[in-house]
PDB file of N, CA and C in Angstrom:
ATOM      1  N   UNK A   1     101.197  87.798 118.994  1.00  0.00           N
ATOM      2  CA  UNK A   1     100.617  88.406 117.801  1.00  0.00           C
ATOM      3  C   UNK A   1     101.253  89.772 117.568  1.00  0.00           C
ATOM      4  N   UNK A   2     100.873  90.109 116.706  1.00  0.00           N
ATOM      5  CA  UNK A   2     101.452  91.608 115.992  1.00  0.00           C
ATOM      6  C   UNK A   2     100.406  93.139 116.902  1.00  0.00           C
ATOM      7  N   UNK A   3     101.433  94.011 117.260  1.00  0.00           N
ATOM      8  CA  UNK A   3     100.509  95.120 117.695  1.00  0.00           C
ATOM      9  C   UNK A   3     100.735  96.109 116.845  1.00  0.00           C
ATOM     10  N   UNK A   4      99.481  96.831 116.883  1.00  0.00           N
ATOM     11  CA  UNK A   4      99.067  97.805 115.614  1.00  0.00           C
ATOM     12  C   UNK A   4      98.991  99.139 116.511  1.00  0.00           C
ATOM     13  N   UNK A   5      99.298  99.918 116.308  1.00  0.00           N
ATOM     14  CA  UNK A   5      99.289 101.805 116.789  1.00  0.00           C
ATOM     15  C   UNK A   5      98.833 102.881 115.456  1.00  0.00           C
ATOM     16  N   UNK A   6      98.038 103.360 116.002  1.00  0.00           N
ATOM     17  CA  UNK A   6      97.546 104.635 115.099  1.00  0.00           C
ATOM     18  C   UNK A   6      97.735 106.075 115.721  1.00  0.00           C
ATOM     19  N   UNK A   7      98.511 106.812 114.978  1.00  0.00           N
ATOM     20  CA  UNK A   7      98.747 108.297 115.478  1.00  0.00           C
ATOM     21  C   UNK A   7      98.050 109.351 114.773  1.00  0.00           C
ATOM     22  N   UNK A   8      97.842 110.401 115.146  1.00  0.00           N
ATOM     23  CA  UNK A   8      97.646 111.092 114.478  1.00  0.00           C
ATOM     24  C   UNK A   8      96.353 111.539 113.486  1.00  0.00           C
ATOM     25  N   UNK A   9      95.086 110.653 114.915  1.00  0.00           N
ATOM     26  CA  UNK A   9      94.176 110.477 114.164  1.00  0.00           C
ATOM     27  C   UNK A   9      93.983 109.454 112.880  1.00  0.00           C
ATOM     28  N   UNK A  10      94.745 108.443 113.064  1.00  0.00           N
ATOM     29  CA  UNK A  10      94.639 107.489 111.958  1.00  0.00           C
ATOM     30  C   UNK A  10      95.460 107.839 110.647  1.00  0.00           C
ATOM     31  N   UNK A  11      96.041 109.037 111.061  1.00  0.00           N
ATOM     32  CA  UNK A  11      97.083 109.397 109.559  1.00  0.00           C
ATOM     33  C   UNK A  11      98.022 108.821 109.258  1.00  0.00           C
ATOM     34  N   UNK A  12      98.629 108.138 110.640  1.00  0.00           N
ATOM     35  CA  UNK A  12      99.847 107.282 110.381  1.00  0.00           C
ATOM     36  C   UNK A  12      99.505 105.321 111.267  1.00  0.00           C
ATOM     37  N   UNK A  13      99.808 104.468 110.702  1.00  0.00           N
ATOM     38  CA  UNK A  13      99.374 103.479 111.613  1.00  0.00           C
ATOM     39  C   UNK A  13     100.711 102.111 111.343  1.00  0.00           C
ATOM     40  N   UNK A  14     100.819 101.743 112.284  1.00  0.00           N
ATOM     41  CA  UNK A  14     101.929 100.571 112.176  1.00  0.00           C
ATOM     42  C   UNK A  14     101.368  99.283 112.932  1.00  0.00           C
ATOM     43  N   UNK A  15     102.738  98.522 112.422  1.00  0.00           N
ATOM     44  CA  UNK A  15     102.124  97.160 113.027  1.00  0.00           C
ATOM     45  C   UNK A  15     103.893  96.769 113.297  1.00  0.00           C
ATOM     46  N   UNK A  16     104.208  96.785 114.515  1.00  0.00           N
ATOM     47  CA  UNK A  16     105.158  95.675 115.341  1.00  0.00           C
ATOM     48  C   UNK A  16     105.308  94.694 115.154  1.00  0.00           C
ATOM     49  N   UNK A  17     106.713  94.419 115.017  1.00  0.00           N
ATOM     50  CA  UNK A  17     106.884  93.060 114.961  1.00  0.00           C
ATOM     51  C   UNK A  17     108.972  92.989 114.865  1.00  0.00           C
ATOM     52  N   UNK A  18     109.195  91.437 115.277  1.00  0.00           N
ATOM     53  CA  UNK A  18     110.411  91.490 115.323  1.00  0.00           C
ATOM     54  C   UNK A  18     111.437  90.755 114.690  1.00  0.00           C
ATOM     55  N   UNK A  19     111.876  91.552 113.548  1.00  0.00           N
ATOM     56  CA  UNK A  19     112.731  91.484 112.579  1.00  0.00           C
ATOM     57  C   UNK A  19     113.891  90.839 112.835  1.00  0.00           C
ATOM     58  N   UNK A  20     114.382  90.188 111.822  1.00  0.00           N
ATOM     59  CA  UNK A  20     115.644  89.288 112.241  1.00  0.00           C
ATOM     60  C   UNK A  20     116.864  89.742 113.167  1.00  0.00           C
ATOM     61  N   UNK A  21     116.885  91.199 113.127  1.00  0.00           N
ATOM     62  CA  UNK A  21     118.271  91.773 114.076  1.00  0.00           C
ATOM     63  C   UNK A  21     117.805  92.676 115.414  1.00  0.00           C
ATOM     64  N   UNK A  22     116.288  93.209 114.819  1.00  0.00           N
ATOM     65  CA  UNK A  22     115.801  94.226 116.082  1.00  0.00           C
ATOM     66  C   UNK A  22     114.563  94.488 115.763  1.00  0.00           C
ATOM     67  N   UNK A  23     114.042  95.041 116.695  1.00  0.00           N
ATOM     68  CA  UNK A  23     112.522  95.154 117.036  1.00  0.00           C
ATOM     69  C   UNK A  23     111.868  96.109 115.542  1.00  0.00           C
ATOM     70  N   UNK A  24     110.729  96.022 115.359  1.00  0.00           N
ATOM     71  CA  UNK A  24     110.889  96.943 113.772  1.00  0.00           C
ATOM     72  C   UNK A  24     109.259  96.953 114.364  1.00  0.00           C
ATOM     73  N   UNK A  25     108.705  97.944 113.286  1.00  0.00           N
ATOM     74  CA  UNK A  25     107.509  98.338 112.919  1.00  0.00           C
ATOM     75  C   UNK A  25     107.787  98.723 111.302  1.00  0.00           C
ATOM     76  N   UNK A  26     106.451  98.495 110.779  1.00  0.00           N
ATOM     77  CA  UNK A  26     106.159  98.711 109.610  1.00  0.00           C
ATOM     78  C   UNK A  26     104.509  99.652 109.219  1.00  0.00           C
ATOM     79  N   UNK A  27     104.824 100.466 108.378  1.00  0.00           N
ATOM     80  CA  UNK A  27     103.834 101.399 108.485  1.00  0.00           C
ATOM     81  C   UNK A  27     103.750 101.970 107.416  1.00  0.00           C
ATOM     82  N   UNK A  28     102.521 103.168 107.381  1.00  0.00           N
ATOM     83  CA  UNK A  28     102.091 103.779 106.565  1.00  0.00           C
ATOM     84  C   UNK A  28     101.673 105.289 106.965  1.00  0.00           C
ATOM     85  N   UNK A  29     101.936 106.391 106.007  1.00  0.00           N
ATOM     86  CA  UNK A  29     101.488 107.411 106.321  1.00  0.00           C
ATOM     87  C   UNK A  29     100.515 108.257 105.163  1.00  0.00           C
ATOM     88  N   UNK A  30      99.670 109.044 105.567  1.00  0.00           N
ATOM     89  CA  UNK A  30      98.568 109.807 104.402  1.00  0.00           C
ATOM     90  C   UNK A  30      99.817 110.938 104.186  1.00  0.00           C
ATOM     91  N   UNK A  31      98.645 111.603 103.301  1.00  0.00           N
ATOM     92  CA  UNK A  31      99.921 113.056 102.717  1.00  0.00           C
ATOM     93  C   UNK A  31      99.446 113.553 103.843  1.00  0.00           C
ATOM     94  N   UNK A  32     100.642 114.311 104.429  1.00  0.00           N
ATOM     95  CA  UNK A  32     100.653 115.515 105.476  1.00  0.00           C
ATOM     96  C   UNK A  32     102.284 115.738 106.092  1.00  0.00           C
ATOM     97  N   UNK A  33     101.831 116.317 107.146  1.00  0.00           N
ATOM     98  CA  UNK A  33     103.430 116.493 108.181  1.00  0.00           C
ATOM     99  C   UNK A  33     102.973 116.357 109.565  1.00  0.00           C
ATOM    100  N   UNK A  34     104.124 115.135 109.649  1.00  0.00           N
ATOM    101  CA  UNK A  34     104.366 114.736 111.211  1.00  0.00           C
ATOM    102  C   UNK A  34     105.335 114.623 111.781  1.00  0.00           C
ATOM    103  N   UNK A  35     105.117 115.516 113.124  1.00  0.00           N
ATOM    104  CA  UNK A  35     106.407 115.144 114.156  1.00  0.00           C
ATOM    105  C   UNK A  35     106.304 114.203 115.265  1.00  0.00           C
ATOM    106  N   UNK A  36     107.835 113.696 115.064  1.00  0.00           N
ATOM    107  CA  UNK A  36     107.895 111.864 115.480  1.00  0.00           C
ATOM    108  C   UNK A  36     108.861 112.264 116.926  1.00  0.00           C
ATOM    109  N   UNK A  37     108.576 111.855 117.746  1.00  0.00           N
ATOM    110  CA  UNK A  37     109.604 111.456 119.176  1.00  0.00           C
ATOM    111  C   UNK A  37     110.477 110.494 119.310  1.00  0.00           C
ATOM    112  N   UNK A  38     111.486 110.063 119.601  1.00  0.00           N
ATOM    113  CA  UNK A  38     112.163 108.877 119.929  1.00  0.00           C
ATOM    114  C   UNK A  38     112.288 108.749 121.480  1.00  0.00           C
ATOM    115  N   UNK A  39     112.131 107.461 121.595  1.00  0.00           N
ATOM    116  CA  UNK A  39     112.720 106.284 123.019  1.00  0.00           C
ATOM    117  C   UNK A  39     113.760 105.898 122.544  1.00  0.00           C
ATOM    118  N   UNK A  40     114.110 105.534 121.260  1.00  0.00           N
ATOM    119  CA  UNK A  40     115.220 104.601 121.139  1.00  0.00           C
ATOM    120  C   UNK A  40     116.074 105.131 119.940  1.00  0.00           C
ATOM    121  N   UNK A  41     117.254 104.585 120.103  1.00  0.00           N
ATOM    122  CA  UNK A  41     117.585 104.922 117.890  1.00  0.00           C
ATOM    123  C   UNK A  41     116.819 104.244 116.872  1.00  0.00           C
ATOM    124  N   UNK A  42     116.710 105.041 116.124  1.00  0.00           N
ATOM    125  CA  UNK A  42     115.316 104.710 115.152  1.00  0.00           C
ATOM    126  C   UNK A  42     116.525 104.396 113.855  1.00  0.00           C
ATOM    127  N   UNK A  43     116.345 103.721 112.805  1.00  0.00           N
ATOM    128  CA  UNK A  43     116.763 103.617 111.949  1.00  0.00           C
ATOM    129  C   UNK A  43     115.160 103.497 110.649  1.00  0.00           C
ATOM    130  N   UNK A  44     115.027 104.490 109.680  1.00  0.00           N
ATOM    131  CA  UNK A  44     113.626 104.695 109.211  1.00  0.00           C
ATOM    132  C   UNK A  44     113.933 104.685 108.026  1.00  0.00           C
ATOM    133  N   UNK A  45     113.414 103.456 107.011  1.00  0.00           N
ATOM    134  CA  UNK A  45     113.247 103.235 105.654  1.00  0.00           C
ATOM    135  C   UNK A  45     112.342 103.666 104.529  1.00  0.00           C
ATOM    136  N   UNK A  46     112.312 104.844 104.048  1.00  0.00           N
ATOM    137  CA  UNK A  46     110.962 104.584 102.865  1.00  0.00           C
ATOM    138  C   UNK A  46     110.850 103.465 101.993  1.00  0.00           C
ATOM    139  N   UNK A  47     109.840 102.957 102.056  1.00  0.00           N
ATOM    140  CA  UNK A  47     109.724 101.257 101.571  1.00  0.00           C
ATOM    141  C   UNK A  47     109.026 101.743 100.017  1.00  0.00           C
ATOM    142  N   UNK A  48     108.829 102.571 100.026  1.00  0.00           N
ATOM    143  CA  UNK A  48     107.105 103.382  98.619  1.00  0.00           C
ATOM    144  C   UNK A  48     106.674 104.747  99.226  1.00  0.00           C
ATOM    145  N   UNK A  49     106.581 105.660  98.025  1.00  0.00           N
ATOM    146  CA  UNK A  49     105.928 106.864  97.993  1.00  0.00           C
ATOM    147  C   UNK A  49     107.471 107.831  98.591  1.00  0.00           C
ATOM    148  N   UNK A  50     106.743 109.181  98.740  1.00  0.00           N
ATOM    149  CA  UNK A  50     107.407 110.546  98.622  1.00  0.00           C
ATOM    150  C   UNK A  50     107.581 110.715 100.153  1.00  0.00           C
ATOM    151  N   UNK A  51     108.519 110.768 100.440  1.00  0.00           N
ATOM    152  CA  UNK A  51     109.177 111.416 102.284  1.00  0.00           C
ATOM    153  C   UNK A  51     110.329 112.523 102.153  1.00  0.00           C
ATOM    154  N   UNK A  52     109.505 114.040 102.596  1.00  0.00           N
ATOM    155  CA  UNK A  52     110.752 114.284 103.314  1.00  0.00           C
ATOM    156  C   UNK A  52     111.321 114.350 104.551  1.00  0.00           C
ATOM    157  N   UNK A  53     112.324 114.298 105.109  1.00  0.00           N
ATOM    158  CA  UNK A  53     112.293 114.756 106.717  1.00  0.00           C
ATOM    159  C   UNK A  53     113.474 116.218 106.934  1.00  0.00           C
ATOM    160  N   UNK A  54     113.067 116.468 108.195  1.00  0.00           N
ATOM    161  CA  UNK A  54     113.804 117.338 108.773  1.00  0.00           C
ATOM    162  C   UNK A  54     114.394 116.593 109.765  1.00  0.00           C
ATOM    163  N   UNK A  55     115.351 116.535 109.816  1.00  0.00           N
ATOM    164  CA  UNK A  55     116.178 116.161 111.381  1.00  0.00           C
ATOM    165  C   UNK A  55     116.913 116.678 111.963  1.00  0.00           C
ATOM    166  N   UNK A  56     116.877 116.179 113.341  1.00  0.00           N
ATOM    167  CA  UNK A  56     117.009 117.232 114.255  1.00  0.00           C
ATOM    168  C   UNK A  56     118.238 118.022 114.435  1.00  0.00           C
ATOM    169  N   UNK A  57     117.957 119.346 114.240  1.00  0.00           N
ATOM    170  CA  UNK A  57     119.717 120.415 114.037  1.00  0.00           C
ATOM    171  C   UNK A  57     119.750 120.424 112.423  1.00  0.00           C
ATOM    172  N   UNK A  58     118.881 119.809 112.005  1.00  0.00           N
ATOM    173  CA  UNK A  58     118.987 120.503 110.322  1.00  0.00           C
ATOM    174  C   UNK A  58     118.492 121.607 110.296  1.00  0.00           C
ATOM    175  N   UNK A  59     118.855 122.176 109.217  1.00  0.00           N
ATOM    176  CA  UNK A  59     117.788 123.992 108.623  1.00  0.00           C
ATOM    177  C   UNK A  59     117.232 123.072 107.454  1.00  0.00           C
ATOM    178  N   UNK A  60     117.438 122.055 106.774  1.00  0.00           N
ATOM    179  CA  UNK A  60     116.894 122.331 105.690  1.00  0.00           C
ATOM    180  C   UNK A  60     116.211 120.718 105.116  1.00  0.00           C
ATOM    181  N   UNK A  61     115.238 120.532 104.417  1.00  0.00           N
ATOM    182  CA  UNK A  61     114.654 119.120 104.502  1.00  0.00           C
ATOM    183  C   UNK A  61     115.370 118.425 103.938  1.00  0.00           C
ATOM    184  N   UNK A  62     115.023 116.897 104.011  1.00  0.00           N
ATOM    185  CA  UNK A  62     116.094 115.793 102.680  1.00  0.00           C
ATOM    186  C   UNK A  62     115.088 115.366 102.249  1.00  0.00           C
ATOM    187  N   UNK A  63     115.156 114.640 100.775  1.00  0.00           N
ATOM    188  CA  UNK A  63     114.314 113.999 100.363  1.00  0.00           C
ATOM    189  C   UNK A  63     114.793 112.803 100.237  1.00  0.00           C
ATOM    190  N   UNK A  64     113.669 111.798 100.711  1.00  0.00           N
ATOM    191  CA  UNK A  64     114.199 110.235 100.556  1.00  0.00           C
ATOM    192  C   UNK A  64     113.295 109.809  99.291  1.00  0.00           C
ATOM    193  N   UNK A  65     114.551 109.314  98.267  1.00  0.00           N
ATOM    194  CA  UNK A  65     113.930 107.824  96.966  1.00  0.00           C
ATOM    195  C   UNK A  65     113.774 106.748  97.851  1.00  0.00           C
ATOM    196  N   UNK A  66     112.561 105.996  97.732  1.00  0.00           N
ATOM    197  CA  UNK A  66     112.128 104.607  97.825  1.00  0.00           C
ATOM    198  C   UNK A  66     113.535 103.855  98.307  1.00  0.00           C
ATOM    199  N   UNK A  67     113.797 103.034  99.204  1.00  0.00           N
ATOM    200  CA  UNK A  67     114.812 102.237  99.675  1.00  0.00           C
ATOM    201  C   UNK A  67     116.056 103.135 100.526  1.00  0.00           C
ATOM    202  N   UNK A  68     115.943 103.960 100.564  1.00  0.00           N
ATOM    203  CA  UNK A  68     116.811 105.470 101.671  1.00  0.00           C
ATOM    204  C   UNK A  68     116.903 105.476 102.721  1.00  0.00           C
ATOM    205  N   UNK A  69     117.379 105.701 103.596  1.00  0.00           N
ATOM    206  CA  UNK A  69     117.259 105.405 105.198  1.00  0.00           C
ATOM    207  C   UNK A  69     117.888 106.690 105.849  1.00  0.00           C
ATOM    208  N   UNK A  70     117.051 106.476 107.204  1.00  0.00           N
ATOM    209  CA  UNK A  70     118.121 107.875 108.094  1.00  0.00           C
ATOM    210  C   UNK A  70     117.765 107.410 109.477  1.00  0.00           C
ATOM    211  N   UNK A  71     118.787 108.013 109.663  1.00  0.00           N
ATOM    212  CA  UNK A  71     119.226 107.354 111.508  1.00  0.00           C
ATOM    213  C   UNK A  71     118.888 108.743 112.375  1.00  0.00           C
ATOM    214  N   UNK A  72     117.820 108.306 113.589  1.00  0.00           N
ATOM    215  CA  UNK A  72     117.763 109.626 114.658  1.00  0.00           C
ATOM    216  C   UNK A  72     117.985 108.859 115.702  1.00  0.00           C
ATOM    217  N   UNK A  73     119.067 109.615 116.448  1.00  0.00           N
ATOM    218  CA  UNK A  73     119.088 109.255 118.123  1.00  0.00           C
ATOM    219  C   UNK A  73     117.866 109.528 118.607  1.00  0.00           C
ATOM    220  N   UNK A  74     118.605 108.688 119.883  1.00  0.00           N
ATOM    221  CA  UNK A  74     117.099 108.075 121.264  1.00  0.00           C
ATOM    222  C   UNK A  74     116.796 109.897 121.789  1.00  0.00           C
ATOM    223  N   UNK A  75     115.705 110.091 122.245  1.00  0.00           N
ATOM    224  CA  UNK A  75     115.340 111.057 122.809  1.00  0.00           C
ATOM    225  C   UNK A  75     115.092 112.211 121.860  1.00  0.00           C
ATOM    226  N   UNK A  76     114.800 112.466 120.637  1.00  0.00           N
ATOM    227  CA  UNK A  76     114.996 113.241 119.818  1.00  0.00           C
ATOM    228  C   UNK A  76     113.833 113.613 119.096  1.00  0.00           C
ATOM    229  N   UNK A  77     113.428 114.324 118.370  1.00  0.00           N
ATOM    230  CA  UNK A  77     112.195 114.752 117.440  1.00  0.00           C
ATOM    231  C   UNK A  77     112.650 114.927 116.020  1.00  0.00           C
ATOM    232  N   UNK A  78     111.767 114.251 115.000  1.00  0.00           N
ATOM    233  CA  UNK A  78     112.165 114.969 113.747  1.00  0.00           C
ATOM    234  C   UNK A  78     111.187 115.002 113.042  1.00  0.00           C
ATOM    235  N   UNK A  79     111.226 115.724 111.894  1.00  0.00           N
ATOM    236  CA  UNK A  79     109.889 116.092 111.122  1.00  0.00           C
ATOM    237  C   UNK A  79     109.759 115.046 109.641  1.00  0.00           C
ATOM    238  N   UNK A  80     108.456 114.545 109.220  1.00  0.00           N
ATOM    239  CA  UNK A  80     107.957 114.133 108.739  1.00  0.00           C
ATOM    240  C   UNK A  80     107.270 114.650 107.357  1.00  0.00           C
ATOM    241  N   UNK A  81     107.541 114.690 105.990  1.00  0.00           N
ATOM    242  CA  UNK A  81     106.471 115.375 104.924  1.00  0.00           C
ATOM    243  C   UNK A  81     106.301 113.823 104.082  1.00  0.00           C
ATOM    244  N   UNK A  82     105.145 114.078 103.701  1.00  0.00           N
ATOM    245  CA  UNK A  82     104.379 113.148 102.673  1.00  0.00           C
ATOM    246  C   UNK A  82     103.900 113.870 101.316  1.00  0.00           C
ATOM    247  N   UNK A  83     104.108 113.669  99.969  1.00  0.00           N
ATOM    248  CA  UNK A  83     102.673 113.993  99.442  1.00  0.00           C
ATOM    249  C   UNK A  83     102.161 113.491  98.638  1.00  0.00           C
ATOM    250  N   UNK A  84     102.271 112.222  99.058  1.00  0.00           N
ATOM    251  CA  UNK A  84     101.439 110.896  98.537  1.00  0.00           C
ATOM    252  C   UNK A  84     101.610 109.796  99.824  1.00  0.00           C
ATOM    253  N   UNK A  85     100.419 108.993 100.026  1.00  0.00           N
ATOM    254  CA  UNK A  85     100.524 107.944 100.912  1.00  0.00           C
ATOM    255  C   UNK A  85     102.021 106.906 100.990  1.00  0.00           C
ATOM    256  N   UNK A  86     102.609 107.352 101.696  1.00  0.00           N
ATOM    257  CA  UNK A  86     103.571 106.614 101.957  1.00  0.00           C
ATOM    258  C   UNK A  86     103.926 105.252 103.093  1.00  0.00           C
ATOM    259  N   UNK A  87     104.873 104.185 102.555  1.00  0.00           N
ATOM    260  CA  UNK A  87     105.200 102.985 103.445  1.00  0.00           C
ATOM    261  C   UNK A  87     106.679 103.106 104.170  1.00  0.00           C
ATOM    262  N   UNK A  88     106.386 102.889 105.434  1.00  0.00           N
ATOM    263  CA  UNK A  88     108.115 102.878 105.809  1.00  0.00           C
ATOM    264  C   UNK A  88     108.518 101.939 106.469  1.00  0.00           C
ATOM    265  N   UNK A  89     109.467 101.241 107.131  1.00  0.00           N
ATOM    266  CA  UNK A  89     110.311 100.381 108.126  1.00  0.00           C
ATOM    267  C   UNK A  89     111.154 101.258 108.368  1.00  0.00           C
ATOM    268  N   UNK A  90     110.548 101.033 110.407  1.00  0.00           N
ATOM    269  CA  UNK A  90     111.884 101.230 111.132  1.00  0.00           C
ATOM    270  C   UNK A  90     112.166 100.289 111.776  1.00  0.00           C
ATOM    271  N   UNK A  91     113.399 100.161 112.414  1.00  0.00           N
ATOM    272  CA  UNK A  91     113.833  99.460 113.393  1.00  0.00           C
ATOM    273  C   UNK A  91     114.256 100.240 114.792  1.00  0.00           C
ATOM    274  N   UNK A  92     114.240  99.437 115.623  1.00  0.00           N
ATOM    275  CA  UNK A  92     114.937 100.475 116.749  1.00  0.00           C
ATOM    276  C   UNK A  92     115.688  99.506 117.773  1.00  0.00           C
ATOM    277  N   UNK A  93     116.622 100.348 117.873  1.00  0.00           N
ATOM    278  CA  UNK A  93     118.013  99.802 118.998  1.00  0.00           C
ATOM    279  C   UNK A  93     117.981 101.075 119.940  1.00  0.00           C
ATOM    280  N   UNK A  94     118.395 100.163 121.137  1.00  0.00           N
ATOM    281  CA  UNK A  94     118.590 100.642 122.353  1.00  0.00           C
ATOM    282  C   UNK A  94     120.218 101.385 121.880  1.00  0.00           C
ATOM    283  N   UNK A  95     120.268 102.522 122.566  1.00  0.00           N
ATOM    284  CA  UNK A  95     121.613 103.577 122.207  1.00  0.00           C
ATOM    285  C   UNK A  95     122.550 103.026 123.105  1.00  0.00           C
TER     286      UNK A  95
END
């Protein structure tokens, strides 16, 4: 079956599962800002709604349109903005 994770006090919540090439989660976030950790390389889609991120060794945010993607290496932190409920897909590969 599918496993579900909630962070952040329920601000952000996903559901696992495994996508035709690699392991993925699919999710949702409220308006706010969150910082995310990696285990693995993340590859992170806005699927709907407003994202920006900071990543890691940037000074300055990006904004992702709906269907956008950005890649963070394994072991890493990056920052999270919402300001509207947003949907995303990631996937993740081993580095």
């Amino acid at each position: 079956m599918f496993n579900t994770n909630h962070y952040f006090d329920g601000q952000v919540a996903s559901i696992a599962f495994q996508s035709a090439d690699l392991p993925a989660t699919v999710g949702v976030m409220a308006i706010g800002e969150f910082v995310f950790a990696t285990s693995q390389r993340e590859y992170m889609t806005l699927i709907s709604g407003d994202m920006q991120v900071l990543l890691p060794g940037a000074e300055e945010w990006y904004q992702l349109a709906a269907g956008e993607s950005f890649i963070v290496e394994a072991n890493q932190s990056f920052e999270v903005r919402t300001t509207v409920e947003s949907a995303y897909l990631c996937k993740y590969e081993d580095a």
